[in-house]
Protein backbone atom coordinates (compact mmCIF):
# COMPACT_ATOMS: atom_id res chain seq x y z
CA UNK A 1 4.10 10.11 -6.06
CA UNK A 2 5.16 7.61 -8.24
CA UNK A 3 3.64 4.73 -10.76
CA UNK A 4 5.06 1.79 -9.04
CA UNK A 5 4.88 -1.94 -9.23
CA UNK A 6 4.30 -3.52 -5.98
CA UNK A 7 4.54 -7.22 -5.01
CA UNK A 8 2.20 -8.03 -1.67
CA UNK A 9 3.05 -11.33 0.09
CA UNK A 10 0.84 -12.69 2.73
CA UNK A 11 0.83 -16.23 4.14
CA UNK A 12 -1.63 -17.62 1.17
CA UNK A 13 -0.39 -15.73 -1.49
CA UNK A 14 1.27 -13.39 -3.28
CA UNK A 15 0.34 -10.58 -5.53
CA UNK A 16 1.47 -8.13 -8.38
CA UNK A 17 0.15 -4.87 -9.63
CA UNK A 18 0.90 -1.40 -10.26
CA UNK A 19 0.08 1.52 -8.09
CA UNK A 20 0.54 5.08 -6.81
CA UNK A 21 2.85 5.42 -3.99
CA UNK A 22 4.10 8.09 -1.88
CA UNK A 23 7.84 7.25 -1.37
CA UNK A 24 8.15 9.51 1.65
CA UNK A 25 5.30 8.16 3.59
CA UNK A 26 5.57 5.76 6.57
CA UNK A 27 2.78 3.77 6.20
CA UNK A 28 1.48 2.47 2.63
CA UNK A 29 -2.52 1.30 1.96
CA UNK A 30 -3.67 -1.39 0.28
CA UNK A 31 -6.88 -2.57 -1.01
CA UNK A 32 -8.50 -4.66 1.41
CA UNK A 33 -9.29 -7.52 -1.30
CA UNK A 34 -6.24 -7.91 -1.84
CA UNK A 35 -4.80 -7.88 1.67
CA UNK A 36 -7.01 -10.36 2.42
CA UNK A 37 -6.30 -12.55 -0.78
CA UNK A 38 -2.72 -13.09 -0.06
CA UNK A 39 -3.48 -13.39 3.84
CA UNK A 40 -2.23 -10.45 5.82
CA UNK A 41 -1.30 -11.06 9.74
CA UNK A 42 -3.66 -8.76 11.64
CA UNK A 43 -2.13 -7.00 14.80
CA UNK A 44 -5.45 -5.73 16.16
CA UNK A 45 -4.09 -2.40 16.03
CA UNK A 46 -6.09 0.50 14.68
CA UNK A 47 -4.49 3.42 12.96
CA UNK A 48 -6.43 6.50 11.21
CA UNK A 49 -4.86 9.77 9.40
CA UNK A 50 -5.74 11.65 6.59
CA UNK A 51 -4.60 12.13 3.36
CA UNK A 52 -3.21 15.74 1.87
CA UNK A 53 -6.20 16.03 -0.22
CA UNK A 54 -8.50 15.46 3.30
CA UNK A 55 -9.61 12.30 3.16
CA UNK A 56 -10.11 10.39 6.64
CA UNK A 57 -9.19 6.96 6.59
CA UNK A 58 -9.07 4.44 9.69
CA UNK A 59 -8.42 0.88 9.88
CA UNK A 60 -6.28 -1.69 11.22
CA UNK A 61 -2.35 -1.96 10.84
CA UNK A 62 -1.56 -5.42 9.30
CA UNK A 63 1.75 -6.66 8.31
CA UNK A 64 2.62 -8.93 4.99
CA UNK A 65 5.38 -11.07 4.97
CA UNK A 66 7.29 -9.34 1.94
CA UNK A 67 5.76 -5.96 0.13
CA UNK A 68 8.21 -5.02 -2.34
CA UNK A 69 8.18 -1.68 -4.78
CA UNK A 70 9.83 -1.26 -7.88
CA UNK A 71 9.59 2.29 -9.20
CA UNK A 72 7.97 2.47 -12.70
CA UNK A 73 7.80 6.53 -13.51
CA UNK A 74 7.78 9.45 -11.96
CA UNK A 75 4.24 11.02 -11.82
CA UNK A 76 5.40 13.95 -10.97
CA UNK A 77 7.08 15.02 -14.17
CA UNK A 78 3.18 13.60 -16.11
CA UNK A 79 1.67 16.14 -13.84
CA UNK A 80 3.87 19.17 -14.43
C-alpha cells in the first residue's frame, strides 16, 4: 500500500485527493461521492470481491475518463 495522490476525471469534473492504494491490484475503489461528482460512465456491469482483511464489497464497474496516481510514500516502511 501506498499514500498516493490520485486525480479522478469524469465527464463533469475532475478531482484531487490523497489515498491508499494497492499498486498490485487490478481494480481500484473509489468513493461513490466522488465518482459521481466528476461523472463516471456506468457500464451496468456488477463486480464484487473481497478485501484481504474480509470485507465483501459489490458494486458496479464504472470507467473515468483519466484516473491518474502519483505515489506520495510508502506505507509500508510507516507500518514496519
Amino acid at each position: 500500500m501506498v499514500k498516493a495522490r490520485i486525480s479522478v476525471e469524469g465527464d463533469k469534473s475532475s478531482r484531487d485527493c490523497l489515498a491508499l492504494v494497492d499498486m498490485g491490484s487490478t481494480m481500484t475503489v473509489v468513493d461513490v461521492k466522488v465518482a459521481d461528482e466528476v461523472g463516471r460512465k456506468r457500464t451496468g456491469r456488477k463486480r464484487s470481491f473481497v478485501t484481504a482483511s474480509g470485507h465483501k464489497l459489490k458494486d458496479e464497474v464504472v470507467i473515468f475518463n483519466r484516473f491518474k496516481v502519483e505515489v506520495y510514500e510508502d506505507v509500508t516502511k510507516i507500518l514496519k
